[in-house]
Protein backbone atom coordinates (compact mmCIF):
# COMPACT_ATOMS: atom_id res chain seq x y z
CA UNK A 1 -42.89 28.48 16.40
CA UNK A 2 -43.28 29.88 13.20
CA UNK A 3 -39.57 29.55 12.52
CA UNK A 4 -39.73 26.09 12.88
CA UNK A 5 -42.27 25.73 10.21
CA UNK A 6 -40.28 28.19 7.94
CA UNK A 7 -37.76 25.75 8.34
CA UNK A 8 -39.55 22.17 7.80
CA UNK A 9 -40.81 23.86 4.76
CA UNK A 10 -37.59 25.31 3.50
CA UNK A 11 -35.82 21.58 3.92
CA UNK A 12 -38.51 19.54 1.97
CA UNK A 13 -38.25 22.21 -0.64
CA UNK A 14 -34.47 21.37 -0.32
CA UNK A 15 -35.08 17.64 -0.38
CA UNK A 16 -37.46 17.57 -3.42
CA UNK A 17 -35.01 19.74 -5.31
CA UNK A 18 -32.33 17.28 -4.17
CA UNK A 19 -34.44 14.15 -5.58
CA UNK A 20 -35.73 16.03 -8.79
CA UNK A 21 -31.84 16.49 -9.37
CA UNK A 22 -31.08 12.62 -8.51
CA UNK A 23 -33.98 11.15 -10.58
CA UNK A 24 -32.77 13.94 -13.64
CA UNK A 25 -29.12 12.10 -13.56
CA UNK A 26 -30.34 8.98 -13.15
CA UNK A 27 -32.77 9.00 -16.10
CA UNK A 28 -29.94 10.85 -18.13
CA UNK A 29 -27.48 8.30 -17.68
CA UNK A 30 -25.15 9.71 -15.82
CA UNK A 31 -24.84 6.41 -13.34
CA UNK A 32 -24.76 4.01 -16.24
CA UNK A 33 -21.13 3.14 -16.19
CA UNK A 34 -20.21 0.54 -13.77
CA UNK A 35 -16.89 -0.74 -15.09
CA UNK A 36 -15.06 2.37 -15.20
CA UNK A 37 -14.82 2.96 -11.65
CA UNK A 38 -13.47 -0.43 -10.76
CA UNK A 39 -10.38 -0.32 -12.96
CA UNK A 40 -9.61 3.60 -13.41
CA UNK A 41 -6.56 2.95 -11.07
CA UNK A 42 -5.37 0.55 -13.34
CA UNK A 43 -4.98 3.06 -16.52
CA UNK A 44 -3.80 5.60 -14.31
CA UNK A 45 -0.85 7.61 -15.80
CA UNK A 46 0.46 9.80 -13.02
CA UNK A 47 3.94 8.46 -12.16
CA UNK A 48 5.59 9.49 -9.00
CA UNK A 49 8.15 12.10 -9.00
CA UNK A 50 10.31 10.68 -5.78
CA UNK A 51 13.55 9.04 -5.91
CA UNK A 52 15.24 6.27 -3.99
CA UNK A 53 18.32 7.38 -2.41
């Protein structure tokens, strides 16, 4: 029994750690850019290295 509660308290830890790190990006800016995403496999520069025979 007390391994269960170890473990309900060990994953809230985890889950407040995981929404103190979402909330940190979000307020940062790191999920400001919505364009980007929609046309970054437009500008893409990698050609392909295969030939027709």
């Amino acid at each position: 029994m007390s391994a269960i509660i170890i473990l309900i308290g060990a994953s809230i830890m985890m889950a407040g750690g995981f929404l103190i790190a979402f909330l940190w990006s979000v307020k940062s800016g790191q999920m400001d850019d919505d364009y980007t995403p929609s046309v970054r496999m437009l500008f893409d520069s990698e050609t392909s290295t295969k030939t027709n025979k």
